[in-house]
N, C-alpha and C. Protein backbone atom coordinates (compact mmCIF):
# COMPACT_ATOMS: atom_id res chain seq x y z
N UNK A 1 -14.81 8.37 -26.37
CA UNK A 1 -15.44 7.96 -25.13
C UNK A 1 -14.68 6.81 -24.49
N UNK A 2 -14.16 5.55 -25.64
CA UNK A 2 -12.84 4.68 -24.41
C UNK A 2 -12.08 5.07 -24.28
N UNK A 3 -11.29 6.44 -24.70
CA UNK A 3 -10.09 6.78 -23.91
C UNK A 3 -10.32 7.25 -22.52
N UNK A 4 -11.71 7.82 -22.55
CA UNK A 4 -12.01 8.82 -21.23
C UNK A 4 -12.43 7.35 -20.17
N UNK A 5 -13.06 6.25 -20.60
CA UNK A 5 -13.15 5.35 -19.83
C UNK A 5 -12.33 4.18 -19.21
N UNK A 6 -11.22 4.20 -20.01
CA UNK A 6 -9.66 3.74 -19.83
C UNK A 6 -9.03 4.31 -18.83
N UNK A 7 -9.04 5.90 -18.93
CA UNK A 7 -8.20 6.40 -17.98
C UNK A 7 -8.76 6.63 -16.62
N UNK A 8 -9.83 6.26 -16.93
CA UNK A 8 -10.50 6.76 -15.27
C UNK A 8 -10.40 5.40 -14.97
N UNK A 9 -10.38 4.26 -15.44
CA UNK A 9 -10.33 2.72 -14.79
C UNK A 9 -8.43 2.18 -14.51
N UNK A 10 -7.66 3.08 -15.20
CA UNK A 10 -6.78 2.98 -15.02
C UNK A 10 -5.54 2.33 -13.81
N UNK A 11 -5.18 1.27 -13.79
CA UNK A 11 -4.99 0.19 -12.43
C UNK A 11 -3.11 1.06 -11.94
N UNK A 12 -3.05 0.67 -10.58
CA UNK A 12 -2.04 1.20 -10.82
C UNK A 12 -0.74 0.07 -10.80
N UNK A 13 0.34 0.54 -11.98
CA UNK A 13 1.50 -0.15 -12.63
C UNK A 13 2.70 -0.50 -11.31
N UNK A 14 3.09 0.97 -11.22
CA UNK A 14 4.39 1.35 -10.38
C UNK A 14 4.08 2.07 -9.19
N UNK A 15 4.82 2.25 -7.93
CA UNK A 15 5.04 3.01 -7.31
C UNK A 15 6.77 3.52 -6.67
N UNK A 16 6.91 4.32 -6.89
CA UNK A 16 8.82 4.71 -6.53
C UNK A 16 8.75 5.30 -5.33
N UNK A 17 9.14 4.92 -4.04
CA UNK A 17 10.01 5.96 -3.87
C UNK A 17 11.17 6.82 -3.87
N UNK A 18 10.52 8.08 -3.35
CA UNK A 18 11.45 9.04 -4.52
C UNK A 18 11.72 10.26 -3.45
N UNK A 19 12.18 10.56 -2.44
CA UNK A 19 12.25 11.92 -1.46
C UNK A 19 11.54 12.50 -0.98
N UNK A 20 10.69 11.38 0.08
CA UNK A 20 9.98 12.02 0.86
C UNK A 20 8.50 11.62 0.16
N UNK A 21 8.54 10.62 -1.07
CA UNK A 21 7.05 10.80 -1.45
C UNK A 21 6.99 9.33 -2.52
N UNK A 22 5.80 8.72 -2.23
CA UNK A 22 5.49 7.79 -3.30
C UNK A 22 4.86 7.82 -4.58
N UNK A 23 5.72 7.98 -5.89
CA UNK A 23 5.25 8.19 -6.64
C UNK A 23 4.73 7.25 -7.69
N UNK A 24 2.99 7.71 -7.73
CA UNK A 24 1.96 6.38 -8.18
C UNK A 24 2.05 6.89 -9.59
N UNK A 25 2.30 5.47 -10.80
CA UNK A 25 2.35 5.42 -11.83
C UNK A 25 1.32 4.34 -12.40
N UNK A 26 0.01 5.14 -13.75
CA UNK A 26 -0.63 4.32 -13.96
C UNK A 26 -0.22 3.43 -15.26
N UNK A 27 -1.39 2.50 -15.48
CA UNK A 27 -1.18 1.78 -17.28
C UNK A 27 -0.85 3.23 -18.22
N UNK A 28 -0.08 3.31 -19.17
CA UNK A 28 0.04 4.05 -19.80
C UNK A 28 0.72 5.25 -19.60
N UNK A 29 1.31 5.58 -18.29
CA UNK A 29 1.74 6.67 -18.13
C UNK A 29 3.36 6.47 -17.61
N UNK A 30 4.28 8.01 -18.61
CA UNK A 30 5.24 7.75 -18.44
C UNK A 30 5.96 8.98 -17.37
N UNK A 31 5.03 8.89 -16.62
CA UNK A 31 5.11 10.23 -15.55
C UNK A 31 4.13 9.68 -14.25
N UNK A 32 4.01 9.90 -13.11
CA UNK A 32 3.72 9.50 -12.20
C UNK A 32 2.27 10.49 -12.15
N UNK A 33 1.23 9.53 -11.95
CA UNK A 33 -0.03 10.03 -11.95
C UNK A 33 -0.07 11.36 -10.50
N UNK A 34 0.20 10.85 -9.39
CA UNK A 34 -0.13 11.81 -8.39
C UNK A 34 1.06 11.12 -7.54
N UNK A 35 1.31 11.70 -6.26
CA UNK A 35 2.54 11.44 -5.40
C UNK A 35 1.71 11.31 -3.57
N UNK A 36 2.15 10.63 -3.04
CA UNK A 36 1.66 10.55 -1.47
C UNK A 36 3.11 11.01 -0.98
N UNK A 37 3.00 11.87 0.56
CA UNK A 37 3.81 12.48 0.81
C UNK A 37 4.18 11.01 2.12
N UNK A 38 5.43 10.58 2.46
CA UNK A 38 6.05 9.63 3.01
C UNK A 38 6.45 10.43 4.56
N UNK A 39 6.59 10.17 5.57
CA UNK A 39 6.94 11.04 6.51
C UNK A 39 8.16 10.33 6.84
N UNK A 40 8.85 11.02 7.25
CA UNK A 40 10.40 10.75 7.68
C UNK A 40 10.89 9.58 7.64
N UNK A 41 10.22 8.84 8.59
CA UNK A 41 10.12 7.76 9.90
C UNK A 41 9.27 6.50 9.01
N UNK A 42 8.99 6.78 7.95
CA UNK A 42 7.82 5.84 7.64
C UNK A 42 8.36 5.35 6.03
N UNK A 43 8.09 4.05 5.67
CA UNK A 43 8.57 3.54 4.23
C UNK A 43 7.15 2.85 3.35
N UNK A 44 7.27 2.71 1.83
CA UNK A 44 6.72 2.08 1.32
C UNK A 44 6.97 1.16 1.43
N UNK A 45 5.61 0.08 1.43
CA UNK A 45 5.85 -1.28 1.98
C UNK A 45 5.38 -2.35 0.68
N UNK A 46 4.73 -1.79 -0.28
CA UNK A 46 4.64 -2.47 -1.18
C UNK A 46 2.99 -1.61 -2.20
N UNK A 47 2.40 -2.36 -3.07
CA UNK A 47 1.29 -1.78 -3.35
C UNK A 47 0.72 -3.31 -4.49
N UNK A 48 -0.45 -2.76 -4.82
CA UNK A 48 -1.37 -3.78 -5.91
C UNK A 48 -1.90 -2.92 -7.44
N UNK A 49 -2.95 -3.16 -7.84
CA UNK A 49 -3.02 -2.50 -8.60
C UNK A 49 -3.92 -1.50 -7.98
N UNK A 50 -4.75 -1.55 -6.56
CA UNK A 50 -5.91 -0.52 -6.46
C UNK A 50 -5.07 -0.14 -4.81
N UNK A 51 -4.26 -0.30 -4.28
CA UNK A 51 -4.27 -0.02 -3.02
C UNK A 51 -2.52 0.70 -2.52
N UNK A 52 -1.86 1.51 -2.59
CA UNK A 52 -0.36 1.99 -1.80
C UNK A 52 -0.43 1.68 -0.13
N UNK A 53 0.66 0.58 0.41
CA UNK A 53 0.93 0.78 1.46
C UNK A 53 2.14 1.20 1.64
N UNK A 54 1.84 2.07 3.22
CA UNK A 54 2.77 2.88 3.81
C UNK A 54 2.84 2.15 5.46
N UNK A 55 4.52 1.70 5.61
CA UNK A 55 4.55 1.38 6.88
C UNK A 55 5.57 2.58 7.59
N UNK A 56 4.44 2.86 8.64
CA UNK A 56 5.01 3.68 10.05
C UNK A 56 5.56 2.93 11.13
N UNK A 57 6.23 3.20 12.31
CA UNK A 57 6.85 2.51 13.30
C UNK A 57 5.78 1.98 14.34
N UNK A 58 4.66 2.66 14.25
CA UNK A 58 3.75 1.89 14.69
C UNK A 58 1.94 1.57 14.04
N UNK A 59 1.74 2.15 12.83
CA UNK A 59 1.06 1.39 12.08
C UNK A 59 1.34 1.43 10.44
N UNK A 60 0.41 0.44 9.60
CA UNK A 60 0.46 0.39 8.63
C UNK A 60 -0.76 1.15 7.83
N UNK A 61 -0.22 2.12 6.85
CA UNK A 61 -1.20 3.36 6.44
C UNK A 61 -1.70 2.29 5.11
N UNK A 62 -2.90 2.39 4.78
CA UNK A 62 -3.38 1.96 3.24
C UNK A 62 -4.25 2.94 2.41
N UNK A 63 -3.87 3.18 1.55
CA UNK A 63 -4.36 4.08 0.80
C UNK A 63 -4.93 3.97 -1.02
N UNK A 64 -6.34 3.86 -0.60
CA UNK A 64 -6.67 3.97 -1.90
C UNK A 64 -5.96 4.97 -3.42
N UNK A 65 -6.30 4.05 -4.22
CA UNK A 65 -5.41 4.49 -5.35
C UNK A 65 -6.56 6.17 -5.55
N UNK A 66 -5.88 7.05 -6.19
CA UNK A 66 -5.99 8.35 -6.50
C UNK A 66 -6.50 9.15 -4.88
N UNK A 67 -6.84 8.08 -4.51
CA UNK A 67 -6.57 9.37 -2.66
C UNK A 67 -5.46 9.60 -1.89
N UNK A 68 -5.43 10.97 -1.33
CA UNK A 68 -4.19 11.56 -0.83
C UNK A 68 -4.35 11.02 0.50
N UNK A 69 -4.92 10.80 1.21
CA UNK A 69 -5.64 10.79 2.72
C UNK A 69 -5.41 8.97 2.80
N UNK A 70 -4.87 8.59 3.94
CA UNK A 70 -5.19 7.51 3.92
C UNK A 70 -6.40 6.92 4.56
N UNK A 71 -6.47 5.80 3.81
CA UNK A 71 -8.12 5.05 3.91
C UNK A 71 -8.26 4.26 5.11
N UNK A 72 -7.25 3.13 5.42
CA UNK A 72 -7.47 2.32 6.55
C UNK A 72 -5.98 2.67 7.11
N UNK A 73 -5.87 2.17 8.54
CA UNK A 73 -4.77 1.52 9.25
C UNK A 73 -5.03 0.15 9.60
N UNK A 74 -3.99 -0.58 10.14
CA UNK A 74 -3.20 -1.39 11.20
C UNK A 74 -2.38 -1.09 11.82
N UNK A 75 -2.93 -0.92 13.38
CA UNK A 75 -1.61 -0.90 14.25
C UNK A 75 -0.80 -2.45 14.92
N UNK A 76 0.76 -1.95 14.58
CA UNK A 76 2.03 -2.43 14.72
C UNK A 76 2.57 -2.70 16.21
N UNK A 77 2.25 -3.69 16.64
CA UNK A 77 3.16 -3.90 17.84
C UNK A 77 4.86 -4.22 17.22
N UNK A 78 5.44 -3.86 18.57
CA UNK A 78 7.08 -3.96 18.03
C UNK A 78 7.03 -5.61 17.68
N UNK A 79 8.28 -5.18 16.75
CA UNK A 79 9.18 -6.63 16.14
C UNK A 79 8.02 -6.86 14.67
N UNK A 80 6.91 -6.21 14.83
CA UNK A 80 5.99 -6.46 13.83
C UNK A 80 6.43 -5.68 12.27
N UNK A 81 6.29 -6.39 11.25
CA UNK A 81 6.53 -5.82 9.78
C UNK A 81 5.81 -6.10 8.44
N UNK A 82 5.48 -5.03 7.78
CA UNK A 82 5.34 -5.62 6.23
C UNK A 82 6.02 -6.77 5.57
N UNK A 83 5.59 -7.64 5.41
CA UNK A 83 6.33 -9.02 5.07
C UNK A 83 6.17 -8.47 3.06
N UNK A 84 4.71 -8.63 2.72
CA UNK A 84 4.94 -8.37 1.53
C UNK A 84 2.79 -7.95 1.19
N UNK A 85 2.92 -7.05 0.38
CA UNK A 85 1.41 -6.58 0.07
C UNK A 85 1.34 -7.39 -1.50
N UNK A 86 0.23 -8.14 -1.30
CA UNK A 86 -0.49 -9.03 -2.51
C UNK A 86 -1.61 -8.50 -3.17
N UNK A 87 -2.34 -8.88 -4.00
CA UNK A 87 -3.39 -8.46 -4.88
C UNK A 87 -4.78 -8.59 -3.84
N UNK A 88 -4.93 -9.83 -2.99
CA UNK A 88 -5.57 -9.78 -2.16
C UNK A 88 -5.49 -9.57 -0.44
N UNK A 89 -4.16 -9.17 -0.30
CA UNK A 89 -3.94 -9.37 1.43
C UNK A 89 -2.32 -8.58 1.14
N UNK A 90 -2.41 -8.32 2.89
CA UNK A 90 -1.15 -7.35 3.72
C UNK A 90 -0.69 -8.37 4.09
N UNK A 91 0.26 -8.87 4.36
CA UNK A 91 1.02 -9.99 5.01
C UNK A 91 2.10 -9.51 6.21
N UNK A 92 1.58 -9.81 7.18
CA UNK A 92 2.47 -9.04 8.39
C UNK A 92 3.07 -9.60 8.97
N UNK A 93 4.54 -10.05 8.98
CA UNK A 93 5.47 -10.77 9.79
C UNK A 93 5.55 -10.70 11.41
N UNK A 94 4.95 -11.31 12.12
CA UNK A 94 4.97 -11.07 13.61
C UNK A 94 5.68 -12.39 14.03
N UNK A 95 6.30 -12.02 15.29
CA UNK A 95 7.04 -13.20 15.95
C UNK A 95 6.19 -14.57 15.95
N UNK A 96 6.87 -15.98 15.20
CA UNK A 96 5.91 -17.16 15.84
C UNK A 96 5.00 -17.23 14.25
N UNK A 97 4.28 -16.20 13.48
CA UNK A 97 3.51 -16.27 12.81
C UNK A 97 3.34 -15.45 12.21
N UNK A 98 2.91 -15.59 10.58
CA UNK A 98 2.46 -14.19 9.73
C UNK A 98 0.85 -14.15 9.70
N UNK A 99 0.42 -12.59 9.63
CA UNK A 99 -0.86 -12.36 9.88
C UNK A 99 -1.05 -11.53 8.35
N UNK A 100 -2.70 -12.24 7.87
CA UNK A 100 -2.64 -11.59 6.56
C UNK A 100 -3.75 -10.62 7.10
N UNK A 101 -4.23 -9.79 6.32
CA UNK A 101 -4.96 -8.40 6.32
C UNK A 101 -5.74 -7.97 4.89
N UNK A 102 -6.79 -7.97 5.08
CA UNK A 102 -7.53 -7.41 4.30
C UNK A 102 -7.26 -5.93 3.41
N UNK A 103 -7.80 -5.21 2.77
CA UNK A 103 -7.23 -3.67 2.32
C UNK A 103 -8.11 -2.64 3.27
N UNK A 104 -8.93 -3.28 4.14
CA UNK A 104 -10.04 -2.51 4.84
C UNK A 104 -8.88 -2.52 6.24
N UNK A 105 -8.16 -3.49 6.53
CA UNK A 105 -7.33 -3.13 7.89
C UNK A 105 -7.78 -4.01 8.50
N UNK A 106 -8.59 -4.96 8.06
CA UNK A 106 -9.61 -6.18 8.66
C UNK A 106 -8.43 -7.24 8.88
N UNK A 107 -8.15 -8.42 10.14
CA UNK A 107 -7.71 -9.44 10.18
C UNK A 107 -8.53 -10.16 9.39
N UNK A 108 -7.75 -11.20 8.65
CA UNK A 108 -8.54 -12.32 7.93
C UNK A 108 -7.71 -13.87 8.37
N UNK A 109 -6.32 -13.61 8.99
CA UNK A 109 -6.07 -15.04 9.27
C UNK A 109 -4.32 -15.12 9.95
N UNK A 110 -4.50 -15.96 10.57
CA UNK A 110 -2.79 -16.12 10.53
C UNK A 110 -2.58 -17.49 10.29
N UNK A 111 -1.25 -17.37 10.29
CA UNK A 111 0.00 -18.68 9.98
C UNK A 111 0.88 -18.99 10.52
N UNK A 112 1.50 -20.44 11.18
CA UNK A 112 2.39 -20.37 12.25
C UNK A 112 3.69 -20.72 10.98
N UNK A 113 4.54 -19.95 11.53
CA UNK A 113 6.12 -20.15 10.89
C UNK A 113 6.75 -21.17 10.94
């Protein structure tokens, strides 16, 4: 019964990309649990243990761990970027100031540079 409750709580370790797709790796596994498909135009921007982000040219996709579908956005005005994704916040490099982000797509604050 704790193996079956281990693996379903299972956080996620790694993510690669790998051709066209991000492949999510959990505790314990030496094979990539499931894969999100990456579109052309669009890069991994970082991840935590419960959340994969995906940045597009004009928003940022977030996606809960074991869902294919993404969960929230942020849309990207130009010059705007993934600075770096933390355990608690998106960190978005915009001209003048970085803006952090919730995993819901929620503003929570900015910072002048």
């Amino acid at each position: 019964m704790l193996l079956t409750f281990g693996a379903v709580n299972a956080q996620i370790v790694d993510v690669k990309e790998d051709k066209g797709a991000a492949r999510v790796y959990h505790e314990g596994d030496n094979y990539p649990s499931y894969s999100l498909s990456i579109d052309r135009d669009c890069e991994l921007s970082g991840f935590n243990s419960k959340y994969v982000v995906i940045t597009c040219p004009e928003s940022v996709r977030i996606y809960k761990d074991k869902e294919y579908n993404c969960s929230f956005t942020i849309s990207l005005d130009a010059g705007f970027y993934v600075k770096t994704v933390t355990s608690s916040s998106i960190l978005i490099k915009a001209p003048g100031s970085t803006r952090y982000y919730d995993f819901q797509g929620n503003f929570v604050k900015s910072t002048a540079d």
